[in-house]
C-alpha atoms as a PDB file:
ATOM      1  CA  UNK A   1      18.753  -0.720  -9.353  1.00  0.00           C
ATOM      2  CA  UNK A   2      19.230   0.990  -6.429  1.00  0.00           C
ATOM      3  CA  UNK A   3      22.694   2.114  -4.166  1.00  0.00           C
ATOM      4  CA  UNK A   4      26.080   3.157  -4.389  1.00  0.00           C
ATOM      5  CA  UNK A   5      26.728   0.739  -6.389  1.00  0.00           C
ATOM      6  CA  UNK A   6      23.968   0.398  -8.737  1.00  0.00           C
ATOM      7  CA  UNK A   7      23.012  -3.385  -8.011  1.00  0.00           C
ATOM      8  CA  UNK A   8      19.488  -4.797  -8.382  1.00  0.00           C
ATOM      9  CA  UNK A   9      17.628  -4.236  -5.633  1.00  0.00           C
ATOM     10  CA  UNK A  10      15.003  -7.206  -3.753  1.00  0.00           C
ATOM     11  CA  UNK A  11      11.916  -5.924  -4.734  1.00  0.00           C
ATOM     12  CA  UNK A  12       9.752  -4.765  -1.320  1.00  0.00           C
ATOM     13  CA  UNK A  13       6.999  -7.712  -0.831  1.00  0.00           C
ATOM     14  CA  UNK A  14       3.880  -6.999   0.983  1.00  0.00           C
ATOM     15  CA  UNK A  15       2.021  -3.281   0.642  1.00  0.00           C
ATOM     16  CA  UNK A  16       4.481  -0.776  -1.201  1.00  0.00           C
ATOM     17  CA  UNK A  17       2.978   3.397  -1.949  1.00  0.00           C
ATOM     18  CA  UNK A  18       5.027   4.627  -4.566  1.00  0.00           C
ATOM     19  CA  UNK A  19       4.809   8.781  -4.825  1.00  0.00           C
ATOM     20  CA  UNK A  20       5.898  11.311  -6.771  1.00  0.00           C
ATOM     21  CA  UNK A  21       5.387  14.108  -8.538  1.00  0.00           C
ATOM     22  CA  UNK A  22       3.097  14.172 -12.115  1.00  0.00           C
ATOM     23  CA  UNK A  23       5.634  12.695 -14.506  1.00  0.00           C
ATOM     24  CA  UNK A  24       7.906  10.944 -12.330  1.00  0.00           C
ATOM     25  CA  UNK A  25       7.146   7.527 -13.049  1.00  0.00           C
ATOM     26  CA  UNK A  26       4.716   6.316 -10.454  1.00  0.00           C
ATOM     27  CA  UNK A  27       2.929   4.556 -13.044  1.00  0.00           C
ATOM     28  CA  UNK A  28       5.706   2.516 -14.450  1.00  0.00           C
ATOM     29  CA  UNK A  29       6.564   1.984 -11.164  1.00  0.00           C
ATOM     30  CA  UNK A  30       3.853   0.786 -10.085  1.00  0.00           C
ATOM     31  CA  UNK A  31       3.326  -1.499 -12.798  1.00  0.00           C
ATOM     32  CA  UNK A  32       6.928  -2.802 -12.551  1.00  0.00           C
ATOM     33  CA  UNK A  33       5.875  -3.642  -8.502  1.00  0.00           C
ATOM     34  CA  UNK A  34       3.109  -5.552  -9.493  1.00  0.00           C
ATOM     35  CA  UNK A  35       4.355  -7.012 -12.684  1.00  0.00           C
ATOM     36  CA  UNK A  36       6.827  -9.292 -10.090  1.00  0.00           C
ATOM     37  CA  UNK A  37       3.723 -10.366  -7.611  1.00  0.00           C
ATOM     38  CA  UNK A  38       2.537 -13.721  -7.246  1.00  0.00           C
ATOM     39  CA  UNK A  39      -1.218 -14.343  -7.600  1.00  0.00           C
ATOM     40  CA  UNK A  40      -3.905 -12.248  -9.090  1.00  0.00           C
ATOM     41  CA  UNK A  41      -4.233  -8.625  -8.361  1.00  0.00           C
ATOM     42  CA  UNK A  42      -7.049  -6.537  -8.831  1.00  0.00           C
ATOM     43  CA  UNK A  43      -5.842  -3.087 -10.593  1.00  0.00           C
ATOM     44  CA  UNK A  44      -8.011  -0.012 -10.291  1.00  0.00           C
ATOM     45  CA  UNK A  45      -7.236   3.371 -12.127  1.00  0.00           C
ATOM     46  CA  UNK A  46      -7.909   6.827 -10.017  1.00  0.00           C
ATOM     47  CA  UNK A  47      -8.267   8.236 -13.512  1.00  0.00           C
ATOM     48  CA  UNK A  48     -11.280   6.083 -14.532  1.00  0.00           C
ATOM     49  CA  UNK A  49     -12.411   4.200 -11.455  1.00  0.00           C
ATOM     50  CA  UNK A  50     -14.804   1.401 -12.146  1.00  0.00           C
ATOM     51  CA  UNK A  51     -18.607   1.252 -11.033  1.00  0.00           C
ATOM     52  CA  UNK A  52     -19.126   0.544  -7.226  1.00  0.00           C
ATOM     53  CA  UNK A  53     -21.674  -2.613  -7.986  1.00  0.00           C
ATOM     54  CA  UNK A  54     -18.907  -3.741 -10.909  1.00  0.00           C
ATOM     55  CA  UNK A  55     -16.054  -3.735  -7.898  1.00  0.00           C
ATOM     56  CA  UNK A  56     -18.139  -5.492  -5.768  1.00  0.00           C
ATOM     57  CA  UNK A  57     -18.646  -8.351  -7.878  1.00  0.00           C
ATOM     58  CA  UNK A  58     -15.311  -8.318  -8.613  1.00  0.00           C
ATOM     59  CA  UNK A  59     -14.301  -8.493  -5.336  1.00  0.00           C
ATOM     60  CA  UNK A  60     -16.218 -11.704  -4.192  1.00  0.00           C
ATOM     61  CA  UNK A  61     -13.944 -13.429  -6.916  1.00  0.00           C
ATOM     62  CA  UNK A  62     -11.294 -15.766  -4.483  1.00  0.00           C
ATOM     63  CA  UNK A  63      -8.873 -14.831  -7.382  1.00  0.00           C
ATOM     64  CA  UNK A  64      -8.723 -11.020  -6.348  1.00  0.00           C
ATOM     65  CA  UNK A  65      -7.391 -11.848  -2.625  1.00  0.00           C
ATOM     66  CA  UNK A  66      -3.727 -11.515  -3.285  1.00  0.00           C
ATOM     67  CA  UNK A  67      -2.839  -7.859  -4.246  1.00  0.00           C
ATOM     68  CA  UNK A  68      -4.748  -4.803  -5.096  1.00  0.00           C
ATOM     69  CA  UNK A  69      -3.278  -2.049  -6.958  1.00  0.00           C
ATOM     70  CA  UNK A  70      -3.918   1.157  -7.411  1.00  0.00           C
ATOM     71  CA  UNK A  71      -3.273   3.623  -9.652  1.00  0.00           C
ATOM     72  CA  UNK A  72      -3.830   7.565  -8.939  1.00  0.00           C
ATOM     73  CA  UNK A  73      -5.113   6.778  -5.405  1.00  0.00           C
ATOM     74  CA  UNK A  74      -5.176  10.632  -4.633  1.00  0.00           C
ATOM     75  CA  UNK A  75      -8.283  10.720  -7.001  1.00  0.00           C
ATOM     76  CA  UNK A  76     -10.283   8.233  -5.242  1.00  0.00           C
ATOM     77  CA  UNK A  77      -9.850   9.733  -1.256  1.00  0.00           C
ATOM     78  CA  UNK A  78     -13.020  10.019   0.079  1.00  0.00           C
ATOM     79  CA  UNK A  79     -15.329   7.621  -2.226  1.00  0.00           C
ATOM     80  CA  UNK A  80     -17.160   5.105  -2.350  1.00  0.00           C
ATOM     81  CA  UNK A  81     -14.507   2.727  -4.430  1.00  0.00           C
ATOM     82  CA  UNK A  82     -11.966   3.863  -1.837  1.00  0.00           C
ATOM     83  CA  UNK A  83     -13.900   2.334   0.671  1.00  0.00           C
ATOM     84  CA  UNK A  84     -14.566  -1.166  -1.116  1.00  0.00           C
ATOM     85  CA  UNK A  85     -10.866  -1.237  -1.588  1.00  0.00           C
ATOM     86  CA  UNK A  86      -9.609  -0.709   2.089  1.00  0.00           C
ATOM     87  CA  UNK A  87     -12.643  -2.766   3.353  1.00  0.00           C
ATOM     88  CA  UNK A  88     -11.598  -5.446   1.104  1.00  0.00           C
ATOM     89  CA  UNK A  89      -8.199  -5.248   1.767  1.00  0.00           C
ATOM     90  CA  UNK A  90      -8.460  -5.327   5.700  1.00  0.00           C
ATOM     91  CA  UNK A  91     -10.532  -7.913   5.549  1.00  0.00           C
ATOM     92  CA  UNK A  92      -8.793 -10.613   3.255  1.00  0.00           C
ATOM     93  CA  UNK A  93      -5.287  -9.420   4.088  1.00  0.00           C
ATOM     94  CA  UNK A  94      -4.523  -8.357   0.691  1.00  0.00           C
ATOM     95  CA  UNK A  95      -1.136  -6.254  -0.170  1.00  0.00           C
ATOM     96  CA  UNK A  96      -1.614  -2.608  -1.250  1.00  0.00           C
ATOM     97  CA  UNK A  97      -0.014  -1.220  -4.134  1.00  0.00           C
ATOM     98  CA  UNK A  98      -0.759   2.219  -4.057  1.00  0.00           C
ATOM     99  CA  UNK A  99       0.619   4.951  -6.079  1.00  0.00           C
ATOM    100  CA  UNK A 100      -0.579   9.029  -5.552  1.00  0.00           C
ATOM    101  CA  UNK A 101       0.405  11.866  -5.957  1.00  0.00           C
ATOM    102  CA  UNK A 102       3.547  13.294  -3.663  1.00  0.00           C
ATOM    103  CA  UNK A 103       1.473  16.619  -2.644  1.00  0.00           C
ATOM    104  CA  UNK A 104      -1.940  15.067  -2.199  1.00  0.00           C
ATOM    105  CA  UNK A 105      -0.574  11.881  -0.085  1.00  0.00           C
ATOM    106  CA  UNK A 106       1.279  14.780   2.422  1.00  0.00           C
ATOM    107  CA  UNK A 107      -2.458  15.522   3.815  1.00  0.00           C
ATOM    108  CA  UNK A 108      -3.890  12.304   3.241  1.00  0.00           C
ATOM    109  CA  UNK A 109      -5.528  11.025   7.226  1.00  0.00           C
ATOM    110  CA  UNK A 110      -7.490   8.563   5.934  1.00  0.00           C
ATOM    111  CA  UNK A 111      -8.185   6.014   2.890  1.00  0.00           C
ATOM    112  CA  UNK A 112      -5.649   4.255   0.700  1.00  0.00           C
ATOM    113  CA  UNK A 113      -2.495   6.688   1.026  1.00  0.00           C
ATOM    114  CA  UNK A 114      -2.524   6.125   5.122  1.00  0.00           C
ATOM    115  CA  UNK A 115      -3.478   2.687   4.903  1.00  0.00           C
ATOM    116  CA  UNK A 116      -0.607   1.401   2.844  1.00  0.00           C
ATOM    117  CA  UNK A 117       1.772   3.989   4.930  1.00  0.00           C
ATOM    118  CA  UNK A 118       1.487   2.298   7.568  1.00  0.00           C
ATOM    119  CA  UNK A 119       3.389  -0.695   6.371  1.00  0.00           C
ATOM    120  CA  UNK A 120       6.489   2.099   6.206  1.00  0.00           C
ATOM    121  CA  UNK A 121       7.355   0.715   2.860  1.00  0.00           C
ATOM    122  CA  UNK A 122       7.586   3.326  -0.117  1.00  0.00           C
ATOM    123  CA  UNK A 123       8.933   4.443  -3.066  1.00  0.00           C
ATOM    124  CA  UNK A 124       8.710   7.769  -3.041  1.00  0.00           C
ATOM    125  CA  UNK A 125       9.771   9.477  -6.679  1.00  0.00           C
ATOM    126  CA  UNK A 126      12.119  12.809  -7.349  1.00  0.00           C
ATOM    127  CA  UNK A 127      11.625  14.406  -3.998  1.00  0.00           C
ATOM    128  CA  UNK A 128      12.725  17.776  -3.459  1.00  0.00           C
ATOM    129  CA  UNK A 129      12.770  17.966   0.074  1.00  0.00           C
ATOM    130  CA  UNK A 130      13.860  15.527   2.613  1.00  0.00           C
ATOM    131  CA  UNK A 131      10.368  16.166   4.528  1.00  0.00           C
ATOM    132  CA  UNK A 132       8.469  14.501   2.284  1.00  0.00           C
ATOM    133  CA  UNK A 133       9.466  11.284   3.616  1.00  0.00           C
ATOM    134  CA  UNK A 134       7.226  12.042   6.667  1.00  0.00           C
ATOM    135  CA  UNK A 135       4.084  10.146   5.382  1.00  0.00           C
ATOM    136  CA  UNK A 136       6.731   7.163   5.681  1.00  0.00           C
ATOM    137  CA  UNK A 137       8.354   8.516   9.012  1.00  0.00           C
ATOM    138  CA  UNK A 138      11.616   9.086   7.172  1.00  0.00           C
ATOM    139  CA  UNK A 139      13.930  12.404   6.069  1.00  0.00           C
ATOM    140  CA  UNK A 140      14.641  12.015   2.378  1.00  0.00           C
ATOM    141  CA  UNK A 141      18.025  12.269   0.789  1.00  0.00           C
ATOM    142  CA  UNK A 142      17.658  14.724  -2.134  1.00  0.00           C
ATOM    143  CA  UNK A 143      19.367  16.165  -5.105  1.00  0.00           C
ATOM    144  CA  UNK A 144      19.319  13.491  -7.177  1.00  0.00           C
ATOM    145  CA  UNK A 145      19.057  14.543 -10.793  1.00  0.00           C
ATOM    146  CA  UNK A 146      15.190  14.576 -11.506  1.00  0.00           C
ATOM    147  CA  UNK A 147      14.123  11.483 -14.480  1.00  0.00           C
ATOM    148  CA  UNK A 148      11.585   9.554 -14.389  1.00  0.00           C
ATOM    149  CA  UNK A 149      11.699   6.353 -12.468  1.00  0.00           C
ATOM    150  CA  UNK A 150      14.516   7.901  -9.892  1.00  0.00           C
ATOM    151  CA  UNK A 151      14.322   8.330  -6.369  1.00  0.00           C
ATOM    152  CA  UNK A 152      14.111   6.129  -3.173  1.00  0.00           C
ATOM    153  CA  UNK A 153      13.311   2.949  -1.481  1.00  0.00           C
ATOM    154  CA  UNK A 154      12.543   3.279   1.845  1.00  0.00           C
ATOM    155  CA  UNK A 155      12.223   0.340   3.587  1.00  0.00           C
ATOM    156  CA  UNK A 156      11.352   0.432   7.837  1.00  0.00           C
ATOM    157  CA  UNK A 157      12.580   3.661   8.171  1.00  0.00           C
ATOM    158  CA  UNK A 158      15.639   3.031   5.600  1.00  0.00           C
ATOM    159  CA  UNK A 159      16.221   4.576   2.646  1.00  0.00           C
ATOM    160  CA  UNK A 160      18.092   3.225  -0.732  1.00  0.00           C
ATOM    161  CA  UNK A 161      18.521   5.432  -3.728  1.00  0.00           C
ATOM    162  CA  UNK A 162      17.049   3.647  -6.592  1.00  0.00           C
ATOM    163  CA  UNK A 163      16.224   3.939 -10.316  1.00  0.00           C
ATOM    164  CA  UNK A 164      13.160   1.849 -11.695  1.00  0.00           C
ATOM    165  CA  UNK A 165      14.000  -0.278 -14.984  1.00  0.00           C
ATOM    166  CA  UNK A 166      12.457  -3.206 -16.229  1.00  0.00           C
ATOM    167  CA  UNK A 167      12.402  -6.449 -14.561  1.00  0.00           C
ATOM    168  CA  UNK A 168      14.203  -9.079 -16.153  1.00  0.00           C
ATOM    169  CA  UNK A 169      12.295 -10.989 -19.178  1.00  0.00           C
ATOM    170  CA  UNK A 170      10.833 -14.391 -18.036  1.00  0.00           C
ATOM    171  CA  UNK A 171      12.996 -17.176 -19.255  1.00  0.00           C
END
């Protein structure tokens, strides 16, 4: 739901980077991005990243081309998983769902966090200043009230206030 208004907002298509603060909602978020992809999508947690020989085998599977999402990205900067999962991704075309931490993306000049950047699509959870939108090349409206799932969609270089819910129920 996002705007003045409240109305459901289009979902972002192609690579998204949700951020935020611990406890924000990135997760959900995240989960609610993918949860409306088409295709298969490869999911990989920062928190307990799988085995570099593992991913690799997973990632010759056709099935893992569409979208690869990633949880707790800031964990993974600078490793060998990181790697696999940008290689793979600039090589098959894939869409990046990435979700870090607010803080740890700010100084981010390589790996996942840039990568998905540069798309300029993001949502970026309870910010507290409007410079954090800089990883995005955006100033942040702020002052929303601070829940989980709250904050905004920026899109290109525009932004959209939004709160996260659940997507609709299949029919």
């Amino acid at each position: 739901m996002g705007g003045d208004v409240a109305e459901p907002v289009t979902p972002p298509d192609g690579s998204v980077l949700v951020l935020g603060p611990p406890g924000s909602g990135r997760s959900w978020t995240l989960q609610v991005l993918a949860s409306l992809r088409q295709g298969a999508t490869l999911r990989v947690d920062g928190l307990d990243p799988p085995d570099v020989d593992d991913l690799r085998e997973r990632l010759k599977d056709p099935a893992c081309l569409s979208t690869v999402v990633v949880d707790d990205a800031h964990l993974l900067a600078g490793t060998a998983v990181e790697d696999l999962l940008l290689d793979h991704a600039t090589s098959t075309g894939a869409d990046l769902l990435v979700a870090a931490d607010l803080e740890s993306a700010a100084g981010s000049f390589r790996g996942l966090v840039p990568a998905t950047a540069r798309a300029r699509c993001a949502v970026l959870l309870q910010p507290e200043a409007p410079a954090q939108g800089g990883v995005v090349g955006v100033q942040l409206p702020v002052g929303d009230l601070r829940v989980p799932g709250r904050g905004v969609l920026v899109r290109r270089g525009r932004c959209t206030r939004v709160q996260v819910v659940s997507p609709p129920a299949a029919p």
